[in-house]
Protein backbone atom coordinates (compact mmCIF):
# COMPACT_ATOMS: atom_id res chain seq x y z
CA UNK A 1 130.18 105.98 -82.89
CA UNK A 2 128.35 105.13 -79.28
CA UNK A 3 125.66 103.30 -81.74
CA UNK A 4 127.76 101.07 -83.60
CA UNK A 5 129.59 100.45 -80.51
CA UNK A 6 126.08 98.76 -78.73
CA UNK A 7 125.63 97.39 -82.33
CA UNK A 8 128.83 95.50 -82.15
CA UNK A 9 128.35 94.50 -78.60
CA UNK A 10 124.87 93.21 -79.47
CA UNK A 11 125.65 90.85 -82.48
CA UNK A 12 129.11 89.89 -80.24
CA UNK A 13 126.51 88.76 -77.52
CA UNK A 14 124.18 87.34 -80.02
CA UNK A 15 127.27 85.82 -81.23
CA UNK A 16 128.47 84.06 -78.02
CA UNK A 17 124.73 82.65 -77.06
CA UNK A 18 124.32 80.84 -80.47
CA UNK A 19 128.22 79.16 -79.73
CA UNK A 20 126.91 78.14 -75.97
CA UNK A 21 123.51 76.53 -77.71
CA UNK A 22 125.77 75.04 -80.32
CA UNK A 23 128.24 73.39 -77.29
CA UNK A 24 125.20 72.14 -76.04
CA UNK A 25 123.81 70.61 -79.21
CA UNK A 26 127.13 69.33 -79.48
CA UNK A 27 126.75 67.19 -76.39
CA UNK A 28 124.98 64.16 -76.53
CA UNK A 29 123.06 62.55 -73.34
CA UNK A 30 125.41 59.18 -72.24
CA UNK A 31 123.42 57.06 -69.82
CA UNK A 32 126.38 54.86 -69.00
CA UNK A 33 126.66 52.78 -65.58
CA UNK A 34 129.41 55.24 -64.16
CA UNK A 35 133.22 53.67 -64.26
CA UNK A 36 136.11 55.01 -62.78
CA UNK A 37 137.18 57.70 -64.91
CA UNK A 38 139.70 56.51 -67.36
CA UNK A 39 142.99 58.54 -67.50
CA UNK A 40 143.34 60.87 -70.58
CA UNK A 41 145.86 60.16 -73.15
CA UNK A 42 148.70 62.74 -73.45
CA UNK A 43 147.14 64.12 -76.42
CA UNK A 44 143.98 64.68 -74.48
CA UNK A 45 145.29 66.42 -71.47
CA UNK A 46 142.73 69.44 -72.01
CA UNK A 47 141.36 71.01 -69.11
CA UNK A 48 137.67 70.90 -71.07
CA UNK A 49 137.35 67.91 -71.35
CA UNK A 50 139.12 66.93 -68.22
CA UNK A 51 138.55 69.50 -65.50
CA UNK A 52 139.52 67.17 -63.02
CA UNK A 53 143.17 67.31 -64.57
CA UNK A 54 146.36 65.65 -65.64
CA UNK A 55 149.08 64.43 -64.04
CA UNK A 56 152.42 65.74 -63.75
CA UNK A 57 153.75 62.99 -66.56
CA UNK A 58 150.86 63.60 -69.16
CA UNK A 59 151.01 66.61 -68.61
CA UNK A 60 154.68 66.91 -70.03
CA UNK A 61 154.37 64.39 -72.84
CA UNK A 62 151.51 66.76 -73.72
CA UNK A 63 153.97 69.87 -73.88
CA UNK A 64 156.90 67.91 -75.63
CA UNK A 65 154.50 66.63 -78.09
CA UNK A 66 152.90 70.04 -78.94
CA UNK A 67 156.85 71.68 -78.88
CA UNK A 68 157.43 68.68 -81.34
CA UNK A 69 155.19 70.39 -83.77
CA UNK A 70 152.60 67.80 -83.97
CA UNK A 71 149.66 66.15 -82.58
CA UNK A 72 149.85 62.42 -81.57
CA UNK A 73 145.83 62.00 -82.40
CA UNK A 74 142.85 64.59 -82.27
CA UNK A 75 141.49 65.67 -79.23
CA UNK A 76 137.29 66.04 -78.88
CA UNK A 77 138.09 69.85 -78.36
CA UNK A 78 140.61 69.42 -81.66
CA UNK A 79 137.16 68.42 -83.07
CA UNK A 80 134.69 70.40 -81.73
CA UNK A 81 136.66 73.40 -82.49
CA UNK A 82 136.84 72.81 -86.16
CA UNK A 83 133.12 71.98 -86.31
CA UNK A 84 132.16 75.38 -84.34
CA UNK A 85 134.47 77.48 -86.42
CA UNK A 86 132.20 75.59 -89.46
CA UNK A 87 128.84 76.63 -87.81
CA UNK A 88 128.41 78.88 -90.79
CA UNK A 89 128.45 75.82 -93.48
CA UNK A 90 125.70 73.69 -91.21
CA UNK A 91 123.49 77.30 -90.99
CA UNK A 92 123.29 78.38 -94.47
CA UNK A 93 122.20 73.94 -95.35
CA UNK A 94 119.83 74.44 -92.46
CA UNK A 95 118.53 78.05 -94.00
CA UNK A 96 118.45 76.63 -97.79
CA UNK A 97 116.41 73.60 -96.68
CA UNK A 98 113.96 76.11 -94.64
CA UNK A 99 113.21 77.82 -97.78
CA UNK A 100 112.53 74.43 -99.91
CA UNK A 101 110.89 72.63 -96.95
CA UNK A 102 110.80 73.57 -93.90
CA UNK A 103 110.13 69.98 -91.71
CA UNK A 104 113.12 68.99 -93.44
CA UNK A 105 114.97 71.67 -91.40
CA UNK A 106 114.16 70.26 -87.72
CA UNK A 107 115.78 67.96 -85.53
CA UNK A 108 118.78 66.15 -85.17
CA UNK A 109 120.97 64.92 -88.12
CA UNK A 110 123.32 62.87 -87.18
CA UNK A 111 126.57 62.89 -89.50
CA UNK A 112 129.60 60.89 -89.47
CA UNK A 113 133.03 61.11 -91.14
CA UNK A 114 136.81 59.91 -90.96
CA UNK A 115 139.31 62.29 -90.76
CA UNK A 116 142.90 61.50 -92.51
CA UNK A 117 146.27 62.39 -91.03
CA UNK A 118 146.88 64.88 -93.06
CA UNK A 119 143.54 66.41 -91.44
CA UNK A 120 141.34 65.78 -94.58
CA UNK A 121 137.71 64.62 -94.19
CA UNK A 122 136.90 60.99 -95.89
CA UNK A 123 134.31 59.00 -95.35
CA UNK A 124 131.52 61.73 -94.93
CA UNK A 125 128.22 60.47 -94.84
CA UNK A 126 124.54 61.20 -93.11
CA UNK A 127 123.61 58.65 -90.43
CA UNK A 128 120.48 59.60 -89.82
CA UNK A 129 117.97 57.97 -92.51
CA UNK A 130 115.03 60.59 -92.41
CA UNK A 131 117.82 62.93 -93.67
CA UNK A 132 119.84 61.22 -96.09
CA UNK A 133 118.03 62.15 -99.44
CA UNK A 134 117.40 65.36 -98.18
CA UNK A 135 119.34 68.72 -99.15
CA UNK A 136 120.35 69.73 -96.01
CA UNK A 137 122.06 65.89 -95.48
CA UNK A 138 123.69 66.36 -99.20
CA UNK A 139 124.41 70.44 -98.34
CA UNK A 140 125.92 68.94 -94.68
CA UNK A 141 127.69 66.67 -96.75
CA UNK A 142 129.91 68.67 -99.08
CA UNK A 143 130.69 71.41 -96.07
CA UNK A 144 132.09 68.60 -94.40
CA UNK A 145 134.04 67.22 -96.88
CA UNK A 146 135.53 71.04 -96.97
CA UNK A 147 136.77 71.26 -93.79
CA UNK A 148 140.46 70.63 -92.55
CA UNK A 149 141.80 69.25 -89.23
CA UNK A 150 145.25 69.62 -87.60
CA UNK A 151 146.89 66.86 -88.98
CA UNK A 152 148.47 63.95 -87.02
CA UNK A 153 151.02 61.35 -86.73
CA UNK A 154 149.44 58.34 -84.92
CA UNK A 155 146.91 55.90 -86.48
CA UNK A 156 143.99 57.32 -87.79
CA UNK A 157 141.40 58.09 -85.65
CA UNK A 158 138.16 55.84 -85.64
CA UNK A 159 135.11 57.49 -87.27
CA UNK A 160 133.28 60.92 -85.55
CA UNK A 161 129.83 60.30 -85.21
CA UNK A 162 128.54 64.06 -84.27
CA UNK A 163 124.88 65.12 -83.98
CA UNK A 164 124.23 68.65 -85.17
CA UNK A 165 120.45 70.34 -83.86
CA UNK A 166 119.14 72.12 -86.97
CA UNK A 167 117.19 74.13 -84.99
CA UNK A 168 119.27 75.58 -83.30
CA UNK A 169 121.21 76.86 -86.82
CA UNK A 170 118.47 78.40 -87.87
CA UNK A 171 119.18 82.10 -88.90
């Protein structure tokens, strides 16, 4: 019992590493001139993404939209969550493409993809070039076009441009 108990603890810290490197891959570098930072929306009041806060008013148009029973737009965590509870689609591409060639399997692809109201994927598509006739781009592809959203009532959000480390999917 004491040795499946460390087992468990292992792969749940084995576990938790691989979603911190995915975060990171996650993030891409902005070398912006810095602006004042812009107010979130509402819909964005998210203490990730803005640890600096809300105020008072978003903060309850945030709470009467979510007791309304539905999202105004996506948030980048709305996103991000649905791609890192995905991770196992973009590992078994990246593990496939290992075994059929291997330099196909490093790097960043870059994907890109519209999601619907109704939190369906359209749209899907590989952005970067070196990757687009390769499996793991086609493999990428169809996971995507799998994967459901919270749906939404405003107007459809503009198209997600996420980058997505392959080697850091590797099994």
């Amino acid at each position: 019992a004491e040795r499946e108990q460390r087992e468990r603890e292992k792969k749940e810290k084995a576990e938790q590493e691989k979603q911190a490197r995915f975060v990171a891959a996650a993030e891409e570098p902005k070398e912006e001139p810095k602006k004042e930072a812009k107010k979130p929306r509402a819909s964005d009041c998210d203490p990730i993404l803005y640890p600096e806060g809300c105020d008072d008013k978003q903060k309850a148009a945030a709470k009467k939209t979510a007791a309304a029973g539905g999202k105004e737009t996506l948030s980048k965590a709305d996103i991000l969550g649905v791609v890192k509870k995905n991770k196992g689609d973009i590992s078994r591409c990246v593990a496939e493409q290992k075994k059929k060639d291997a330099s196909k399997a490093e790097g960043v692809l870059k994907m890109t993809w519209v999601v619907k109201n109704d939190g369906r994927t359209a749209s899907v598509g590989v952005e970067s070039e070196e990757f687009a006739s390769a499996y793991v781009g086609k493999c990428i592809t169809r996971a995507i076009q799998g994967w459901k959203f919270d749906a939404y009532t405003g107007d459809e959000i503009k198209p997600i441009k996420f980058p997505f480390k392959l080697d850091q999917f590797a099994e």
